[in-house]
Protein backbone atom coordinates (compact mmCIF):
# COMPACT_ATOMS: atom_id res chain seq x y z
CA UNK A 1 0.00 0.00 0.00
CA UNK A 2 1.13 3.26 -0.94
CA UNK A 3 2.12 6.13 2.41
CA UNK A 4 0.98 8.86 2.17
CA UNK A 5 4.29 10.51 1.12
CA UNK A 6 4.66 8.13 -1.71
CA UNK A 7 1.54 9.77 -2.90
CA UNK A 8 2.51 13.45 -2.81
CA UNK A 9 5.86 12.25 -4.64
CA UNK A 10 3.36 11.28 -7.60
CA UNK A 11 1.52 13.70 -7.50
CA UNK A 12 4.69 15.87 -7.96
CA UNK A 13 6.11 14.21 -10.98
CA UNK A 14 2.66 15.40 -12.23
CA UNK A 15 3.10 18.60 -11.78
CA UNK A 16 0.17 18.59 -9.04
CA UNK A 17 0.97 21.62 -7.03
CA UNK A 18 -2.26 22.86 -5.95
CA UNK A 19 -3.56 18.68 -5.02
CA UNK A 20 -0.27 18.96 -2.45
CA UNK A 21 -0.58 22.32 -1.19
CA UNK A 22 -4.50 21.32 0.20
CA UNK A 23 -3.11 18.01 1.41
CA UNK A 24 0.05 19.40 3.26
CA UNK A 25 -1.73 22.64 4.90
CA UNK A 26 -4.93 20.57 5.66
CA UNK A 27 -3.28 17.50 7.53
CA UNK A 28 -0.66 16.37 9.46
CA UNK A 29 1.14 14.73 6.31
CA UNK A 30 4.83 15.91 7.12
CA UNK A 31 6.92 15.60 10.08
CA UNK A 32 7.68 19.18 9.48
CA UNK A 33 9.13 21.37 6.64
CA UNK A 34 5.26 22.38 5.81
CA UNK A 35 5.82 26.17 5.10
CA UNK A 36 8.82 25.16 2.89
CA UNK A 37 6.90 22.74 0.66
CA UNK A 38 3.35 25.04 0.76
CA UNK A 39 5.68 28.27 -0.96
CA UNK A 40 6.95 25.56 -3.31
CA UNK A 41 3.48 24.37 -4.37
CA UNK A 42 2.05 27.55 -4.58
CA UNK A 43 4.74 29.09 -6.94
CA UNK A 44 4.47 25.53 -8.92
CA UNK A 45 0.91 26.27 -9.33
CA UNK A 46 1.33 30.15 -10.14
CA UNK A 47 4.01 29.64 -12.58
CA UNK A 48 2.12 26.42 -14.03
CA UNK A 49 -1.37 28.77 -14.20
CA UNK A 50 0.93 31.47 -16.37
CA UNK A 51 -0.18 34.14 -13.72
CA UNK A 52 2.80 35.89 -14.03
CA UNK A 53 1.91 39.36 -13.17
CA UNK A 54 2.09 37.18 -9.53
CA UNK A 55 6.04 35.60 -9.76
CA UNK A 56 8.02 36.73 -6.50
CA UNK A 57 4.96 37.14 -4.28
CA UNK A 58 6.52 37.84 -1.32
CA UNK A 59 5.60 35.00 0.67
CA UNK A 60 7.63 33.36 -1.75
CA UNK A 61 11.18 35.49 -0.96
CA UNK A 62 13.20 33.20 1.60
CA UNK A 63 10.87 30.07 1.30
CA UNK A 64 11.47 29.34 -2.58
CA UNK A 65 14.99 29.14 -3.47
CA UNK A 66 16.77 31.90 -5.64
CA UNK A 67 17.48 30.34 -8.79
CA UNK A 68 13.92 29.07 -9.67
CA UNK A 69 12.37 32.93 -8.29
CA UNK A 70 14.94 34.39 -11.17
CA UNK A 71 14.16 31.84 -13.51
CA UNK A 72 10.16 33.04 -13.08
CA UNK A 73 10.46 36.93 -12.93
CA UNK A 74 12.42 36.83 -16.66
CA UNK A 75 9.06 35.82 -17.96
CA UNK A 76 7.00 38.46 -15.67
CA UNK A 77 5.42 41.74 -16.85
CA UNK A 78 6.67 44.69 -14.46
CA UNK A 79 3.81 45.97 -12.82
CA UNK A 80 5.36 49.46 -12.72
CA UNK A 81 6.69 51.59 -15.63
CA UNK A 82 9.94 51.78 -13.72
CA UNK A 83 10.29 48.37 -12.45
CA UNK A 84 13.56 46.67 -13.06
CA UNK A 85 14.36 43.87 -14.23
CA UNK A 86 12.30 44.16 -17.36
CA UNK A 87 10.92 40.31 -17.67
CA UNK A 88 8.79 39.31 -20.51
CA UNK A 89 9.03 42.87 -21.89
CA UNK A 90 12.72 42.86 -22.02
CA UNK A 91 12.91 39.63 -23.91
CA UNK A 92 9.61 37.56 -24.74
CA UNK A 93 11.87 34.39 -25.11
CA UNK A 94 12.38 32.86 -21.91
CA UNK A 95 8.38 33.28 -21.59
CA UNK A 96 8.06 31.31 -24.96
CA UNK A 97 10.26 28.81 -23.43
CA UNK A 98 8.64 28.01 -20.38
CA UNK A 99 4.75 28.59 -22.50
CA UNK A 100 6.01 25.39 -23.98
CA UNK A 101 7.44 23.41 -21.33
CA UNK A 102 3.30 24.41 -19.89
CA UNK A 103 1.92 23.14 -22.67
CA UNK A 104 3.73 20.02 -22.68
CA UNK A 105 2.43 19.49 -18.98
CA UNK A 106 -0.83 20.28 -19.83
CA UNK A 107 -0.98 17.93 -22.39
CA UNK A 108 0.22 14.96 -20.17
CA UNK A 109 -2.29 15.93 -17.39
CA UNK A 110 -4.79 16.11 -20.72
CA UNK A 111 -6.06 19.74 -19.43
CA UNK A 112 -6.89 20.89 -22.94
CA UNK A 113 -8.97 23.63 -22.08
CA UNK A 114 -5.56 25.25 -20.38
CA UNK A 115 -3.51 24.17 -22.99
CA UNK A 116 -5.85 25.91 -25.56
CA UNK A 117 -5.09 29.01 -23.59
CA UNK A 118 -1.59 28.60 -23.32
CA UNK A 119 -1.77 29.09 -26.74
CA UNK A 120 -3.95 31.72 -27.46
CA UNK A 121 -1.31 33.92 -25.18
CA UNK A 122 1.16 32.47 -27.48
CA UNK A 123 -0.45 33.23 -30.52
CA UNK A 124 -1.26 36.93 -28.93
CA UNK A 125 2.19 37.77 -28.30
CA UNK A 126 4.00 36.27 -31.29
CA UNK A 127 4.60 39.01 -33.71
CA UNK A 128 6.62 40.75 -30.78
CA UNK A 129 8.33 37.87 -30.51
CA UNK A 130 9.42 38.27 -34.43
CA UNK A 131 10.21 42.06 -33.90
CA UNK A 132 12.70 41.94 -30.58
CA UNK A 133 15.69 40.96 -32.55
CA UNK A 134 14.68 44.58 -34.11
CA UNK A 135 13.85 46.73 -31.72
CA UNK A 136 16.40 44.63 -29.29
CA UNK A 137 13.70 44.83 -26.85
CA UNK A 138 9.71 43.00 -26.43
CA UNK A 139 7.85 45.50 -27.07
CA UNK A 140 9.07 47.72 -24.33
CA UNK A 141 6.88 51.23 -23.94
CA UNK A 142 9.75 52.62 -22.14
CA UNK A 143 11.52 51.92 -24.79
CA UNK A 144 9.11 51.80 -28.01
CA UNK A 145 8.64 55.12 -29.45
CA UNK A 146 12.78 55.64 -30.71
CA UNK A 147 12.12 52.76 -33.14
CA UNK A 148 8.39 53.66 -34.05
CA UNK A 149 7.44 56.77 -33.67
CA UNK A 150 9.14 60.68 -35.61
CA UNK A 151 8.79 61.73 -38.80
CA UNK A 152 6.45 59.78 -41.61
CA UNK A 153 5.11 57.15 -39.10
CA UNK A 154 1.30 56.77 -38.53
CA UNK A 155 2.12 54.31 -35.14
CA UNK A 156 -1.10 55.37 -32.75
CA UNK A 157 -1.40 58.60 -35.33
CA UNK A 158 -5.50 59.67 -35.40
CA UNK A 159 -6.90 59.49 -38.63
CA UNK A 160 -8.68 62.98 -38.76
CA UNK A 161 -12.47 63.34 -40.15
CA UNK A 162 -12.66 63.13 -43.71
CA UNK A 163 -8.98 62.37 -44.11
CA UNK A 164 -8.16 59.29 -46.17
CA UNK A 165 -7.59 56.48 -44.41
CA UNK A 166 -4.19 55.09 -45.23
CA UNK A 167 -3.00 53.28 -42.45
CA UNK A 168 -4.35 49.53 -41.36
CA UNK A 169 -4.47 49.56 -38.34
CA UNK A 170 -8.24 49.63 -36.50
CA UNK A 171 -9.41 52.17 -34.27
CA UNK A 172 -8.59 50.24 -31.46
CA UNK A 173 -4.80 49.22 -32.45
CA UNK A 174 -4.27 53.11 -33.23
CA UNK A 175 -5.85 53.56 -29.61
CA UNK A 176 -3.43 51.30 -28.11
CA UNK A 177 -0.76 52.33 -29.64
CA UNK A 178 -1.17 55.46 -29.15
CA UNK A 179 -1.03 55.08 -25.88
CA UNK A 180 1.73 52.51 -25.79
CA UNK A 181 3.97 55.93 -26.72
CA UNK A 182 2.82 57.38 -23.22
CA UNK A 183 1.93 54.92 -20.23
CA UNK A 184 5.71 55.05 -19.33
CA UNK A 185 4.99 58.33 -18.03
CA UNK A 186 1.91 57.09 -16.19
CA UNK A 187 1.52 56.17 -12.75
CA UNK A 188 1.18 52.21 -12.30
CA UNK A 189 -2.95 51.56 -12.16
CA UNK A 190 -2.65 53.29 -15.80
CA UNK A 191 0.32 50.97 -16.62
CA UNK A 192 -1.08 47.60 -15.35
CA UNK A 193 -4.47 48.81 -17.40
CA UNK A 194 -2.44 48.88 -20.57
CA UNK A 195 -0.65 45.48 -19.72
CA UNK A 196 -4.11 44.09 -19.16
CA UNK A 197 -6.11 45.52 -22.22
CA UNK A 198 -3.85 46.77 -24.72
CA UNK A 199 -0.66 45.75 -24.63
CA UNK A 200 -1.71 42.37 -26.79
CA UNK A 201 -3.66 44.64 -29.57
CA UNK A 202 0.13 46.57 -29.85
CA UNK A 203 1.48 43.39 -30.60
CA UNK A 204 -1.37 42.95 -33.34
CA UNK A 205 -0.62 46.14 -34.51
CA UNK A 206 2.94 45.59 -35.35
CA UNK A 207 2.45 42.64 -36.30
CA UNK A 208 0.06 44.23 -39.48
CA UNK A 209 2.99 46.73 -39.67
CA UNK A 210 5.15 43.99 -41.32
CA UNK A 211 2.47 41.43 -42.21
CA UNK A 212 -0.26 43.08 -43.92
CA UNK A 213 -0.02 46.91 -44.41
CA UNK A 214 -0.57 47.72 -47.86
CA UNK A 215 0.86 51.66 -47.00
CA UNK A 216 3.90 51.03 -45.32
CA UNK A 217 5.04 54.39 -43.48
CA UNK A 218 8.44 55.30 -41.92
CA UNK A 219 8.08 51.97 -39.22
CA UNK A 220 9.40 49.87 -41.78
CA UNK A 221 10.73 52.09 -44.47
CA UNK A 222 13.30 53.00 -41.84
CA UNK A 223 14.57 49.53 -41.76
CA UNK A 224 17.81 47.77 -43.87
CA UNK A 225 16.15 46.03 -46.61
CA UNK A 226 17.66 42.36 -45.66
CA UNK A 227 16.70 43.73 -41.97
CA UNK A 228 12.61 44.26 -43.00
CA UNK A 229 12.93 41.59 -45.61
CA UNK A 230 13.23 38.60 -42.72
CA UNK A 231 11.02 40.40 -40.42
CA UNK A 232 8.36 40.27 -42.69
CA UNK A 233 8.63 36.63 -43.20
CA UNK A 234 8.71 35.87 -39.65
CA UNK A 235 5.48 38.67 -38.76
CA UNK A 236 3.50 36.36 -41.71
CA UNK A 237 4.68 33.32 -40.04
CA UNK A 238 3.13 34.95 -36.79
CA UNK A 239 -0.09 35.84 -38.54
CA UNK A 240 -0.09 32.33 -40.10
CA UNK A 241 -0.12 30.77 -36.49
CA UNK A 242 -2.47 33.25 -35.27
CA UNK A 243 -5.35 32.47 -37.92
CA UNK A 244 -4.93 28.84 -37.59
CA UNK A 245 -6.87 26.05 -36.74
CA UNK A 246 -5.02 25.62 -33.35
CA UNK A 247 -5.48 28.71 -31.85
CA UNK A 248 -9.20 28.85 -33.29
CA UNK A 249 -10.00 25.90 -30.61
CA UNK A 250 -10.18 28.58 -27.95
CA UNK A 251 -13.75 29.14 -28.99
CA UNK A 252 -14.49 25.81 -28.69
CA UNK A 253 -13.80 26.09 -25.21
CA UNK A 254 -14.55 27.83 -21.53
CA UNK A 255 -11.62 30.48 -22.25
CA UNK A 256 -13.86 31.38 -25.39
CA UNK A 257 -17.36 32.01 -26.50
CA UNK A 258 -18.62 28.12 -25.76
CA UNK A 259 -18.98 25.41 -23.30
CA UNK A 260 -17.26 22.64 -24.83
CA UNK A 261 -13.70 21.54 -24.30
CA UNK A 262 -11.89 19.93 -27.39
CA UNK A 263 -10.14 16.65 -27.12
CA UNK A 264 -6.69 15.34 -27.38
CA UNK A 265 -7.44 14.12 -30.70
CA UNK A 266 -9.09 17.43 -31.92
CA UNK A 267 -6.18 19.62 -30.69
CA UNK A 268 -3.62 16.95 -32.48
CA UNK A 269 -5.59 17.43 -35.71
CA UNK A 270 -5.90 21.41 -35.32
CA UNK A 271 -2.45 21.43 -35.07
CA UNK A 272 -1.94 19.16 -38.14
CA UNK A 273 -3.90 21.44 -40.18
CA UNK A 274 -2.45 24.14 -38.52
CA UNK A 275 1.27 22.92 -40.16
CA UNK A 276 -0.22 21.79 -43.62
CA UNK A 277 -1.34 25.56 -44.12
CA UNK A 278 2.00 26.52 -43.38
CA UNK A 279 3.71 24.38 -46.03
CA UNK A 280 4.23 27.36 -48.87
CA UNK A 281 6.04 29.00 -46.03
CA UNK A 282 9.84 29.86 -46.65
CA UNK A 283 10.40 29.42 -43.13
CA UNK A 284 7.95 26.42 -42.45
CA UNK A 285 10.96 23.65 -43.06
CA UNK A 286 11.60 22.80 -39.90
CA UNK A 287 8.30 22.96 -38.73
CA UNK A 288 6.85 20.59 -41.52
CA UNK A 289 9.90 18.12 -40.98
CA UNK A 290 9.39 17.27 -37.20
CA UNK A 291 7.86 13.89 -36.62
CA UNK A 292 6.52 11.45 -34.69
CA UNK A 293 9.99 10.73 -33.06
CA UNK A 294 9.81 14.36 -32.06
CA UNK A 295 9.30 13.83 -28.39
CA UNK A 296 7.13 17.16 -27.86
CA UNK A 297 3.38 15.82 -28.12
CA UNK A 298 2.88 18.97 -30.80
CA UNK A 299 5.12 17.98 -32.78
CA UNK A 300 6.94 21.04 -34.63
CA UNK A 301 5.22 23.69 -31.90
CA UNK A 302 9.17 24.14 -30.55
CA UNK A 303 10.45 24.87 -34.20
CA UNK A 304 7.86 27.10 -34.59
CA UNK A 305 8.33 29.51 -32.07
CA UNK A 306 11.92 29.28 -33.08
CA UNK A 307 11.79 30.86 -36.53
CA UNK A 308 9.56 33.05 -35.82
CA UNK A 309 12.12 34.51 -32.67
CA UNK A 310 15.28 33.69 -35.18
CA UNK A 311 16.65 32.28 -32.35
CA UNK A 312 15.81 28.46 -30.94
CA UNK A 313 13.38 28.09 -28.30
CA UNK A 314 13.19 25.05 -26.34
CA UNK A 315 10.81 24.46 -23.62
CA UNK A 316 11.80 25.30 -19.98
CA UNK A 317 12.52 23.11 -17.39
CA UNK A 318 11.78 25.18 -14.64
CA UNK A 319 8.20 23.23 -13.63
CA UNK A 320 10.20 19.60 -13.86
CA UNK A 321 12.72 21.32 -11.28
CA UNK A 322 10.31 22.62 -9.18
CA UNK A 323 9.08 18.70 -9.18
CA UNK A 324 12.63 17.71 -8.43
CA UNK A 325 12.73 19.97 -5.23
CA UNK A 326 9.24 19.27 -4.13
CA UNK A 327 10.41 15.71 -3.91
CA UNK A 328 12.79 16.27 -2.29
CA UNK A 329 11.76 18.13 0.50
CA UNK A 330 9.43 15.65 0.83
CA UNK A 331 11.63 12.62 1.26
């Protein structure tokens, strides 16, 4: 018969932080060590849960060691203009990294639903992903309007009242962009409101910039050729993604408009279809090539998110090692 311990080691390797947390705070399971394995589980479960705006809570400081805290915060937002380090707006890679190390897990705990909207944020975020090696930066406001904004760009410009429309961005993308040029200045409600609501449609919007404007204006005239040239592959890569079959499940479930919650099999075939309508892509090789031996269970999903940073992404391990020290604080 399995002890109770032997239990809460499973239910480790499965990445089961918030089934441990309840059992360790709500009986007499360890011989002590309790606080030290509760701050573990719940920063498992945060980071696992993608509720990054919440890495470093401060209950966390002193119980969770160093490394894995640091390891978190790169993919955080700064909920402060000012805040240093940067995180996820610094560099959007090592939050790509550990989106697919989340992904991975929810697949083996066949949470689809989650995985769905791992996804979607993936999806929402990916043509910034294809511009940092650009603007050497994810999108940063503090640091956005040297590389988007002087003279002959329409970035967050107002198109007047009878003036011609020549920009394709939507109201709301001008909006947010628009404001993306400012909220540094802001105090941080205003800031974490622009994180929350806009900060994806700036991503859209730059995304179009390289993808789909039919007007291009100083944002990408003032580029190298070879320079715009590869962004623009890697921005219709993004857009590729984004309008595929995969990331349209997230209406089929709770995180959308419905009620229903696709199955393994429909989110392996989504995906298929989602890499056969890539296939005329330049950068789509790699993507097309991976196969069953592949031992991500979207096979291809890694490689993805790879050309479109121009760098390889791999998934994190950061969950697996939070499983590794969970165990062992609880041997």
């Amino acid at each position: 018969m399995k002890t109770a311990r032997d239990v809460l080691t499973e239910l480790a390797r499965r990445h089961a932080f918030g089934d441990i947390e309840a059992l360790v705070t709500g009986a007499a399971v360890l011989d002590g060590g309790t606080t030290h394995v509760a701050a573990l589980c719940a920063f498992g479960q945060r980071v696992l849960d993608l509720d990054a705006e919440d890495f470093g809570m401060p209950e966390e400081v002193g119980e969770v060691p160093k490394d894995l805290l640091g390891r978190a915060l790169s993919s955080r937002m700064p909920q402060r203009p000012r805040e240093h380090p940067r995180g996820a707006l610094a560099s959007l890679r090592p939050a790509y990294a550990l989106l697919l190390e989340v992904i991975a897990i929810r697949w083996e705990r066949r949470e689809m639903a989650a995985l769905v909207a791992a996804v979607h944020i993936a999806a929402e975020y990916s043509a910034l992903l294809a511009w940092e090696p650009v603007l050497g930066h994810a999108g940063d406001p503090a640091r956005l309007k040297e590389s988007v904004a002087g003279p002959g760009s329409r970035f967050g410009v107002a198109v007047e009242p009878g003036e011609a429309r020549n920009c394709d961005h939507t109201r709301p993308e001008r909006s947010a962009c628009d404001r993306a040029l400012r909220v540094a200045a802001e105090p941080p409600p205003g800031w974490r409101a622009y994180l929350d609501r806009q900060h994806s449609q700036v991503a859209q919007a730059l995304g179009d910039c390289a993808a789909r404007c039919r007007t291009p204006c100083s944002v990408m005239n003032r580029l190298d050729g070879d320079v715009r040239a590869r962004l623009v592959e890697r921005c219709k890569l993004a857009a590729e993604f984004t309008d595929g079959a995969l990331v349209k499940l997230r209406h089929a479930a709770p995180v959308g408009h419905g009620f229903g919650v696709p199955s393994p099999e429909e989110v392996q075939n989504a995906w298929a279809r989602t890499r056969s309508s890539l296939k005329r892509h330049p950068l789509a090789g790699p993507i097309l090539t991976a196969t069953a031996d592949d031992p991500y269970p979207l096979q291809g999903l890694p490689a993805l998110f790879s050309a479109i940073a121009a760098t390889t992404i791999a998934p994190d391990t950061l969950l697996d090692e939070v499983s590794i020290r969970l165990t062992a604080a609880l041997s």
